[in-house]
Protein backbone atom coordinates (compact mmCIF):
# COMPACT_ATOMS: atom_id res chain seq x y z
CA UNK A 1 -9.18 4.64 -13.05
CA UNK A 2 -8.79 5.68 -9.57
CA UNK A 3 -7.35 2.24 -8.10
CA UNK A 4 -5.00 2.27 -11.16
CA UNK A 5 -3.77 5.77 -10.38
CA UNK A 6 -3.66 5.97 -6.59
CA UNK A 7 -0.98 2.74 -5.84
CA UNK A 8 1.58 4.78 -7.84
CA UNK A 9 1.92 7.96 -5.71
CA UNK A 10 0.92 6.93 -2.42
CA UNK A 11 4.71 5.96 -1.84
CA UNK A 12 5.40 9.34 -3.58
CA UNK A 13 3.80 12.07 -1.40
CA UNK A 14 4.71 12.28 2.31
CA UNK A 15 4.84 13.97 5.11
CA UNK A 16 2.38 14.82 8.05
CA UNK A 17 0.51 17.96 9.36
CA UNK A 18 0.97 18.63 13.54
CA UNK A 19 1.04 21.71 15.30
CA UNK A 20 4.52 23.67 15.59
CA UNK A 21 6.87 22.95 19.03
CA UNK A 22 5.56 26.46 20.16
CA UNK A 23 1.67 25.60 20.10
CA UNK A 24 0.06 23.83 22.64
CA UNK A 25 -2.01 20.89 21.21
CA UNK A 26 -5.99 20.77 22.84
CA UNK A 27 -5.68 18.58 25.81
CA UNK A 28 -9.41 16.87 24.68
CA UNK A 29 -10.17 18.36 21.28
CA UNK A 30 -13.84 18.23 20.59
CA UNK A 31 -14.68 16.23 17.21
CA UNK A 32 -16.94 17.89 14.85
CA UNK A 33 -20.51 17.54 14.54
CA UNK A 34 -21.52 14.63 12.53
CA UNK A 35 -22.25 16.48 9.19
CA UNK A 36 -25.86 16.02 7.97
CA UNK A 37 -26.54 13.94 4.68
CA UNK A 38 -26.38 16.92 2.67
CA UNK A 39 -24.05 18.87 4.60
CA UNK A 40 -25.00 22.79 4.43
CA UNK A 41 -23.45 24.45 0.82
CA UNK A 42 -20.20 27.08 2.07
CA UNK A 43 -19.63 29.93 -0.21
CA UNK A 44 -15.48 30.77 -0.15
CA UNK A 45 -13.09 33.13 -2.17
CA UNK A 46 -9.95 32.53 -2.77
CA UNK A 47 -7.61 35.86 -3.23
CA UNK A 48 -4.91 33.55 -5.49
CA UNK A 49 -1.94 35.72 -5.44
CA UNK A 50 -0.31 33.96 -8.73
CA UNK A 51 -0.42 34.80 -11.97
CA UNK A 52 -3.10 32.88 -14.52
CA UNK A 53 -1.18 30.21 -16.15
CA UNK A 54 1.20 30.40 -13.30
CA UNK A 55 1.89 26.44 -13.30
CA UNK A 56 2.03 26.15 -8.97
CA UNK A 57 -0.35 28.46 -8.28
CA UNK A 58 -2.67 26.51 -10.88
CA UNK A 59 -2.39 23.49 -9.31
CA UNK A 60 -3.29 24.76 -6.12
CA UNK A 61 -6.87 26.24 -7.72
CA UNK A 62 -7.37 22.73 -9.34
CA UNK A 63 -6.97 20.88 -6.23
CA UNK A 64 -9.07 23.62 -4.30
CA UNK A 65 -11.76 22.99 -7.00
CA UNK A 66 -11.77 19.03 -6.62
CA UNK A 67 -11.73 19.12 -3.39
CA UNK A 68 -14.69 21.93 -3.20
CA UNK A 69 -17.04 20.08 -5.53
CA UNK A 70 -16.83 16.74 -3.27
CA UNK A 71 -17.78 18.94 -0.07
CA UNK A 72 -20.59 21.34 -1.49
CA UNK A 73 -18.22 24.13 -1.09
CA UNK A 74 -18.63 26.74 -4.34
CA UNK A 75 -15.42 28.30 -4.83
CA UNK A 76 -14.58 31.72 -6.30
CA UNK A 77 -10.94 32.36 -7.42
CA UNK A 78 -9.90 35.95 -7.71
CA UNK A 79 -5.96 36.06 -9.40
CA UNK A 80 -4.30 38.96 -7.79
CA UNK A 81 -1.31 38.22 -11.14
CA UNK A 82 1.69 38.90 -8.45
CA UNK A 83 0.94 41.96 -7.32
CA UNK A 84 0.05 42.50 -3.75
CA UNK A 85 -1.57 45.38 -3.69
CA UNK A 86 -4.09 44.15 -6.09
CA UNK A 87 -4.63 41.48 -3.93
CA UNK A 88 -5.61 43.43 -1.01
CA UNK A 89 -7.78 45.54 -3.31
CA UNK A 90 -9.61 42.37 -4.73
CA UNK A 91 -9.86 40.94 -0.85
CA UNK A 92 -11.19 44.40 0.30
CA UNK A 93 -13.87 44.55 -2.39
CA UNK A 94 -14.76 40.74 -1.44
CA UNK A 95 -14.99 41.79 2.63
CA UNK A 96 -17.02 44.92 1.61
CA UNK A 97 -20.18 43.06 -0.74
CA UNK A 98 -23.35 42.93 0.08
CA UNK A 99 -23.56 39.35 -0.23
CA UNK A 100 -20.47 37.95 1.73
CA UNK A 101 -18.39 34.63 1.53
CA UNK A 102 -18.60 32.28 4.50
CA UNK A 103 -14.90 32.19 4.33
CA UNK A 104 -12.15 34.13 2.21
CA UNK A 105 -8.71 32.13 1.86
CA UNK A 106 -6.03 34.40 1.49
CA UNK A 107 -2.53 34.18 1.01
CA UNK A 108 0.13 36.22 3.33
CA UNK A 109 2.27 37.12 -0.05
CA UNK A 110 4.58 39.91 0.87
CA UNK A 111 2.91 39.97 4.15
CA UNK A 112 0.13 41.87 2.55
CA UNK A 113 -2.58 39.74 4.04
CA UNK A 114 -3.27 42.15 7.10
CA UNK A 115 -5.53 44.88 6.35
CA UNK A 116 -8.17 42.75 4.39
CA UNK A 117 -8.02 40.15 7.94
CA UNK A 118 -8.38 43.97 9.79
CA UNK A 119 -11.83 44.55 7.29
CA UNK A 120 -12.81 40.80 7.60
CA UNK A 121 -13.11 40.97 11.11
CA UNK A 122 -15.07 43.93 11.14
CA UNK A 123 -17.55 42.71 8.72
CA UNK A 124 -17.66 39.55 10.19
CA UNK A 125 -16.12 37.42 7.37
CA UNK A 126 -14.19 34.24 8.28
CA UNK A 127 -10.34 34.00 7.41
CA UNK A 128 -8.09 31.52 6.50
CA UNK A 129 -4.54 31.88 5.93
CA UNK A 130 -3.21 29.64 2.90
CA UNK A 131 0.50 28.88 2.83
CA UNK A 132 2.04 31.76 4.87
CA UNK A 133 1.42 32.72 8.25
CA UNK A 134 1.48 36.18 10.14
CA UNK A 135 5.15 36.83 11.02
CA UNK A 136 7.15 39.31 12.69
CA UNK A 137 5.75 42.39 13.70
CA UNK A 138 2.04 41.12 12.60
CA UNK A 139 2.10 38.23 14.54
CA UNK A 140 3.99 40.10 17.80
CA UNK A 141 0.84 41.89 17.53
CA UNK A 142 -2.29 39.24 16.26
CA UNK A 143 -0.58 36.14 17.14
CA UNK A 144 -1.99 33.20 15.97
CA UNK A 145 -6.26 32.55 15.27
CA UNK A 146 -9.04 33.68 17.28
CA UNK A 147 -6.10 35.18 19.41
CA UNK A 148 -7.01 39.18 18.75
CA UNK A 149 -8.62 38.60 15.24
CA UNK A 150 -11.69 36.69 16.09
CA UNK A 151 -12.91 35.64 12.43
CA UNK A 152 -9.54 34.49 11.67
CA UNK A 153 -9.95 30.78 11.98
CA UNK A 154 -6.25 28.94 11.41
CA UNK A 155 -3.00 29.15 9.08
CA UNK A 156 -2.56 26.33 6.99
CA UNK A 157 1.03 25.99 5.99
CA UNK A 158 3.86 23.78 4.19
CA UNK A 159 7.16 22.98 5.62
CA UNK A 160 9.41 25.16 3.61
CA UNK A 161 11.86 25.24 6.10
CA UNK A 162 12.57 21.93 5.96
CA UNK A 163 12.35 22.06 1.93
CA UNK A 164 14.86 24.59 1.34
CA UNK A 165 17.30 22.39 3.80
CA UNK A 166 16.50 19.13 1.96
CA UNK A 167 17.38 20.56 -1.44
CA UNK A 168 20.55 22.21 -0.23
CA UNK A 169 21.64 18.11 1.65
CA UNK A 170 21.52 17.10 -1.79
CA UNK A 171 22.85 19.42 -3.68
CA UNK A 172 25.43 19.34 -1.45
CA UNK A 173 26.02 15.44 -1.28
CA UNK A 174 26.16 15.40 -5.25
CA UNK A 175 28.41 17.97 -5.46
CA UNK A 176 31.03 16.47 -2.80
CA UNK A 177 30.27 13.00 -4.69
CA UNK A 178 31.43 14.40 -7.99
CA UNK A 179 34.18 16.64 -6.99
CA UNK A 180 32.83 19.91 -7.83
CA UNK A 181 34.97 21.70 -5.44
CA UNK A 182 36.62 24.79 -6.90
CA UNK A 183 40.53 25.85 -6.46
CA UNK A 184 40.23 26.52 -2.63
CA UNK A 185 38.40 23.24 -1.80
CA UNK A 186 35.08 24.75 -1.41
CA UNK A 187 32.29 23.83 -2.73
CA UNK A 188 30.71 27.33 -3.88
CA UNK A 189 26.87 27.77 -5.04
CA UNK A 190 24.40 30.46 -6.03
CA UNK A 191 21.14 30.80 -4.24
CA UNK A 192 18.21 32.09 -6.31
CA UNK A 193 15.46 33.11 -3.67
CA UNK A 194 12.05 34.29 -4.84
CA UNK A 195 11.78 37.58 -2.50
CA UNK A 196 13.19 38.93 0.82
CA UNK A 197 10.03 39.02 2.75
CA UNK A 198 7.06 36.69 1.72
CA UNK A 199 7.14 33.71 4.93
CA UNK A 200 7.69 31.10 2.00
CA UNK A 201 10.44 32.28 0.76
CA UNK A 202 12.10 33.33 3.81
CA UNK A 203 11.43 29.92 5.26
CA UNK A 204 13.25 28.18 2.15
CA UNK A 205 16.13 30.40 2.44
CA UNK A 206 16.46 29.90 6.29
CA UNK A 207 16.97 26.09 5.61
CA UNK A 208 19.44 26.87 2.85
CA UNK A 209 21.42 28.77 5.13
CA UNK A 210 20.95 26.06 8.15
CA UNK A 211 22.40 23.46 5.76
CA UNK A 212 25.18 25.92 4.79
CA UNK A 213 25.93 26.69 8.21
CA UNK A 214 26.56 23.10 9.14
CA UNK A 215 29.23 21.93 6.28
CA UNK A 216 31.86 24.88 6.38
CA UNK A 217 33.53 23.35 3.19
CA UNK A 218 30.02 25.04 1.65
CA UNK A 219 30.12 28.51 0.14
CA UNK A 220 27.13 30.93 -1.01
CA UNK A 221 28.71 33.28 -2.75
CA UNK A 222 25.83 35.08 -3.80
CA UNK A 223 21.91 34.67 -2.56
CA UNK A 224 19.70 36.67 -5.21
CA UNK A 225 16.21 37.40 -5.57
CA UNK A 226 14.74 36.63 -8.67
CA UNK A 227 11.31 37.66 -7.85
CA UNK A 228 9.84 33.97 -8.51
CA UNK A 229 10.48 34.46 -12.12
CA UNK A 230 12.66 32.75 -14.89
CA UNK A 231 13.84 35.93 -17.11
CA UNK A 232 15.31 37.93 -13.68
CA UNK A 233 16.68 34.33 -12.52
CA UNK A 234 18.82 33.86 -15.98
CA UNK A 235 19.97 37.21 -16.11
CA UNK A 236 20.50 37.23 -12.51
CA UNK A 237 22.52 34.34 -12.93
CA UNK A 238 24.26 35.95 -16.35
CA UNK A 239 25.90 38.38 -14.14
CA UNK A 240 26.92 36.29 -11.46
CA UNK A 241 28.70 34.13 -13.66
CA UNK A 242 30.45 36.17 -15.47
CA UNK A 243 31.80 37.65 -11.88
CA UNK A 244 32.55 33.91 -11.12
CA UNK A 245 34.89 33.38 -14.05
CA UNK A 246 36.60 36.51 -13.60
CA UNK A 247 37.87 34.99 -10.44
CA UNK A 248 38.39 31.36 -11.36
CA UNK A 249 35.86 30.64 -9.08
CA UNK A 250 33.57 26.81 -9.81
CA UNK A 251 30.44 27.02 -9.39
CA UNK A 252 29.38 23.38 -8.44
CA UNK A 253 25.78 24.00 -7.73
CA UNK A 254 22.24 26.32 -7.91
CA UNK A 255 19.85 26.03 -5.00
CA UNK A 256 16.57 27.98 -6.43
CA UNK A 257 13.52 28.63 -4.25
CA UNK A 258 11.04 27.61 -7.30
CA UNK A 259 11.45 25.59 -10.45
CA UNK A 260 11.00 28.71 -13.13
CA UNK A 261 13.92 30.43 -11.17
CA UNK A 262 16.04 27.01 -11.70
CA UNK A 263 15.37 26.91 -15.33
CA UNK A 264 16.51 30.35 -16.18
CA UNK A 265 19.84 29.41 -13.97
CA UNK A 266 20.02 26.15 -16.40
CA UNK A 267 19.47 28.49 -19.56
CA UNK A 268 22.14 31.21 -18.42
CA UNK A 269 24.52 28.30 -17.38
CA UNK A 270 24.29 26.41 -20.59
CA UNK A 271 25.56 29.51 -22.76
CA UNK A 272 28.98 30.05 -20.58
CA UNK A 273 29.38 26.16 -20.86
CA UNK A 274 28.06 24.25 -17.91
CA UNK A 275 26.07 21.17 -18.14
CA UNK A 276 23.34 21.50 -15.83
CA UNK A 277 22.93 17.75 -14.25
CA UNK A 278 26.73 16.77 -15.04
CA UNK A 279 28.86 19.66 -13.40
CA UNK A 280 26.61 21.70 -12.46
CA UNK A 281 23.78 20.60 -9.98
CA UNK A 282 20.72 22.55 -9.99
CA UNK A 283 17.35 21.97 -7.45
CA UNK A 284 13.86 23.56 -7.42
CA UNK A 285 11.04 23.43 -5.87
CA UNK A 286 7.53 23.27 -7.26
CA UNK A 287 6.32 19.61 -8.67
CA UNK A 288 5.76 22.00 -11.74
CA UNK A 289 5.48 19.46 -14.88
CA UNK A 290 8.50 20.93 -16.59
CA UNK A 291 10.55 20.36 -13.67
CA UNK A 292 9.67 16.81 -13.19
CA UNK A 293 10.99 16.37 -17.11
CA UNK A 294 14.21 17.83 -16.94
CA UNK A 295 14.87 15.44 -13.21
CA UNK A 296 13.87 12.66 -15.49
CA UNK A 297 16.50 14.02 -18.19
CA UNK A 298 19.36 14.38 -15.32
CA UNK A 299 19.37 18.03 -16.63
CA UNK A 300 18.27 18.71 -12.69
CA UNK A 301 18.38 16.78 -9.57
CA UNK A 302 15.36 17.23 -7.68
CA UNK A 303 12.47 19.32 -7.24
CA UNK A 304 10.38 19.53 -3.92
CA UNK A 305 6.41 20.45 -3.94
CA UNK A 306 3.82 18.65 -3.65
CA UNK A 307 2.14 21.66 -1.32
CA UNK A 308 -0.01 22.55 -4.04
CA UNK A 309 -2.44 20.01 -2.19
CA UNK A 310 -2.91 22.42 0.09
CA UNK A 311 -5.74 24.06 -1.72
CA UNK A 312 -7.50 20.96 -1.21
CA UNK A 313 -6.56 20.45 2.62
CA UNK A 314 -7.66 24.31 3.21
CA UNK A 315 -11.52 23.08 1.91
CA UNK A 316 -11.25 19.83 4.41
CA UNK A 317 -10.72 21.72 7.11
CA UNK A 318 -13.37 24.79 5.94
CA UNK A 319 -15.70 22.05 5.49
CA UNK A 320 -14.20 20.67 9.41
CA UNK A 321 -14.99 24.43 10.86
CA UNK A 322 -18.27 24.51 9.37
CA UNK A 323 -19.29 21.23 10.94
CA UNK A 324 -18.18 22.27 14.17
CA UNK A 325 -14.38 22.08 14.67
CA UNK A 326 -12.41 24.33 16.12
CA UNK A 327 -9.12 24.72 14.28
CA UNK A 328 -7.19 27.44 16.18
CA UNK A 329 -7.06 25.42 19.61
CA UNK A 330 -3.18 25.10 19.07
CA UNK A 331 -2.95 28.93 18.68
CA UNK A 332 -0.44 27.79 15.84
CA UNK A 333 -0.38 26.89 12.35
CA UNK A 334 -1.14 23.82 10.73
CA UNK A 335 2.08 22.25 9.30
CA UNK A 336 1.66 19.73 6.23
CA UNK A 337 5.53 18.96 4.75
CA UNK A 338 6.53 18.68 1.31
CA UNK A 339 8.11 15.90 -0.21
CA UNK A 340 11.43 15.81 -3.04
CA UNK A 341 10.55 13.88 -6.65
CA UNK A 342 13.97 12.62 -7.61
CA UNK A 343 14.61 10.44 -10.73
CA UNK A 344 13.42 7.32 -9.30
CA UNK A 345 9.75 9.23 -8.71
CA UNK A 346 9.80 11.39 -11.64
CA UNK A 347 7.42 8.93 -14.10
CA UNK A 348 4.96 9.11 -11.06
CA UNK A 349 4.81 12.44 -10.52
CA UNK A 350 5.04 13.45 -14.46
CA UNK A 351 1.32 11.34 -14.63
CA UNK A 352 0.07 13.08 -11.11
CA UNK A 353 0.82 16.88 -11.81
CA UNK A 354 0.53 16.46 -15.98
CA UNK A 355 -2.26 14.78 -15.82
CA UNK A 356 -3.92 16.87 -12.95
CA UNK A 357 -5.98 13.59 -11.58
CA UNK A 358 -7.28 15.08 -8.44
CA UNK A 359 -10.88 14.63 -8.62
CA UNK A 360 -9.24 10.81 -8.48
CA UNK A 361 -9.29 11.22 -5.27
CA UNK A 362 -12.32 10.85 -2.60
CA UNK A 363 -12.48 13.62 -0.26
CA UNK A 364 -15.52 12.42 1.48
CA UNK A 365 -13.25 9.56 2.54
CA UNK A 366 -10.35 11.15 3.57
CA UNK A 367 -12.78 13.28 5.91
CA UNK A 368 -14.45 10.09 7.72
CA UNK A 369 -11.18 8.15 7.75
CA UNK A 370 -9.61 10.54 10.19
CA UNK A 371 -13.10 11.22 11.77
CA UNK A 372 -13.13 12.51 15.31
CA UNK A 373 -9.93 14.30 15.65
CA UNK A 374 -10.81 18.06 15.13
CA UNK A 375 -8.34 19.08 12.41
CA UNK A 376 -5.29 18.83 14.23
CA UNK A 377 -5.13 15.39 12.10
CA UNK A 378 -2.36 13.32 9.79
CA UNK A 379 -2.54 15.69 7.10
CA UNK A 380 0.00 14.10 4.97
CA UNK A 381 0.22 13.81 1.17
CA UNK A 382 0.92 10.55 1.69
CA UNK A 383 -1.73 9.19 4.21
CA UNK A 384 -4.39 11.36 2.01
CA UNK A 385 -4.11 9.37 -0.86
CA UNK A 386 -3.94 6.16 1.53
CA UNK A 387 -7.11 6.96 2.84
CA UNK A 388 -8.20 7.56 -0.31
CA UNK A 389 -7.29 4.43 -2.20
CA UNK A 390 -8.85 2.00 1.28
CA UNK A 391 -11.46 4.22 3.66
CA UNK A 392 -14.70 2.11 2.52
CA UNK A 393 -13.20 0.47 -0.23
């Protein structure tokens, strides 16, 4: 089953992890340990700050798990259902048992993250940031791992930046190619971001507005927060177009940080009369399965994702740290990118994410293919799966 599956999304999933421009790579990074034949078992929570059923945040827990169960690593999952301060209340009760993780993975939602790394350290419980980093004031005062917060081992993060900016070139691109300009020659769109002040979202939104900034025949005329969710996005979106028509004003496009947030745009579009995929182009961003249907409809255009894998990358590298690598010698975060599923890919990625085939994939492998090179390693989707499908094959 494996060989069958692997060939078709190996071309699909790209991208590679390297330290940011502002970390210094080690000069002679020392390799980790040669593991023992049963490599010692890790204990980790994972403070999951989506909801249950939550279709991205699912994916990552699935991954996590197939990746875990190769590397005797048990794994805990904790949901913290989108609210933050439950999630610092279930990562405070983790930090304070008598019987402690090796590592707790936590995720920087709403930059929340802080106090339980502040109780970690001081009950000497090993952190890992999953998909946002310490920013602004936080990191002016922490910077990066091991800097002031000794436990905290490394930030594993996707490339949302450059997401949010590859949706927006495309959206854009259709809507020149089809003439979606309104009366003034513009081509206007919504933006549907997921909050003001998580580092995801603010990192899609910041290539957005890059993108924007280059064409100046490209207007947002609104950028709204939908709060990651599909009811606020389509009445968000309601109102918005209802202020558009009262001012003759074409909406050619909706740029929306995560795939529920484009559907409700689609569903409050279709009721004033747009045709979502003819004049109206809408992206997302997730890989979530639904998504991937509607691209292979034409209803949308793209979606970008495939970050969910980075549940399974965070247990490499815990598995990496245990064995004697250290993973904060950049002082930065670990950058993995994100790849777009378009109509050409969308068959491939409808039998990847629907059919959830990650324990397809040899973990084991991917670790010795890229032996010797400390976590600061090709990271990519992509070379992943290659490894994968030809590391001892």
């Amino acid at each position: 089953m494996r060989c069958r599956l692997l060939p078709l999304v190996v071309a699909l999933l790209a991208g590679a992890l390297s330290l940011p421009a502002h970390a210094q790579a080690p000069a002679a990074p020392t390799a980790p340990t040669a593991p023992a034949a049963a490599p010692a078992r890790l204990s980790v929570v994972f403070v999951n700050p989506g909801k249950t059923g939550e279709i991205f945040w699912e994916l990552v827990n699935h991954s996590m798990r197939a990746a875990a169960s190769q590397l005797n690593i048990d794994v805990e999952t904790l949901w913290a259902q989108r609210n933050y301060r439950q999630m610092q209340e279930l990562g405070l009760d983790v930090v304070n048992r008598a019987t402690k993780p090796d590592y707790l993975v936590l995720v920087n939602e709403e930059n929340a993250a802080l106090p339980i790394m502040q109780a970690a350290e001081s009950a000497g419980v090993k952190t890992m940031l999953l998909a946002n980093a310490l920013t602004g004031r936080a990191f002016e005062e922490f910077g990066g791992p091991q800097e002031k917060l000794k436990t905290w081992i490394a930030s594993l993060v996707p490339d949302l930046d450059e997401a949010g900016a590859r949706m927006a070139r495309a959206l854009v691109s259709v809507a020149r190619a089809r003439d979606l300009r309104s009366s003034d020659g513009k081509i206007h769109l919504l933006a549907l971001g997921g909050d003001d002040s998580t580092p995801t979202s603010v990192a899609r939104t910041n290539g957005l507005m890059r993108v924007v900034g280059e064409n100046s025949d490209v207007v947002i005329d609104r950028l709204l927060f939908a709060n990651w969710n599909e009811t606020e996005a389509e009445r968000l979106t309601a109102n918005f177009l209802q202020w558009a028509q009262r001012r003759d004003i074409n909406i050619a496009g909706v740029w929306a940080a995560n795939d529920p947030m484009a559907f409700g745009a689609m569903n409050a579009a279709k009721r004033v009369g747009y045709v979502p995929g003819k004049d109206l182009i809408v992206v997302g961003l997730n890989w979530s399965p639904s998504a991937v249907r509607r691209v292979l409809a034409g209803e949308m255009l793209l979606t970008d994702g495939g970050h969910f894998m980075g549940g399974a990358l965070s247990m490499m590298l815990l598995r990496d740290h245990a064995d004697g690598c250290d993973l904060s010698a950049g002082k930065g975060a670990l950058i993995f990118k994100t790849s777009p599923v378009t109509q050409m890919r969308a068959n491939t990625a409808l039998f990847f994410v629907g059919e959830r085939q990650f324990e397809q994939l040899d973990f084991n492998k991917l670790r010795q293919a890229s032996k010797g090179t400390c976590g600061a390693r090709d990271f990519s989707v992509g070379a992943l799966l290659d490894a994968a499908m030809f590391a001892g094959d």
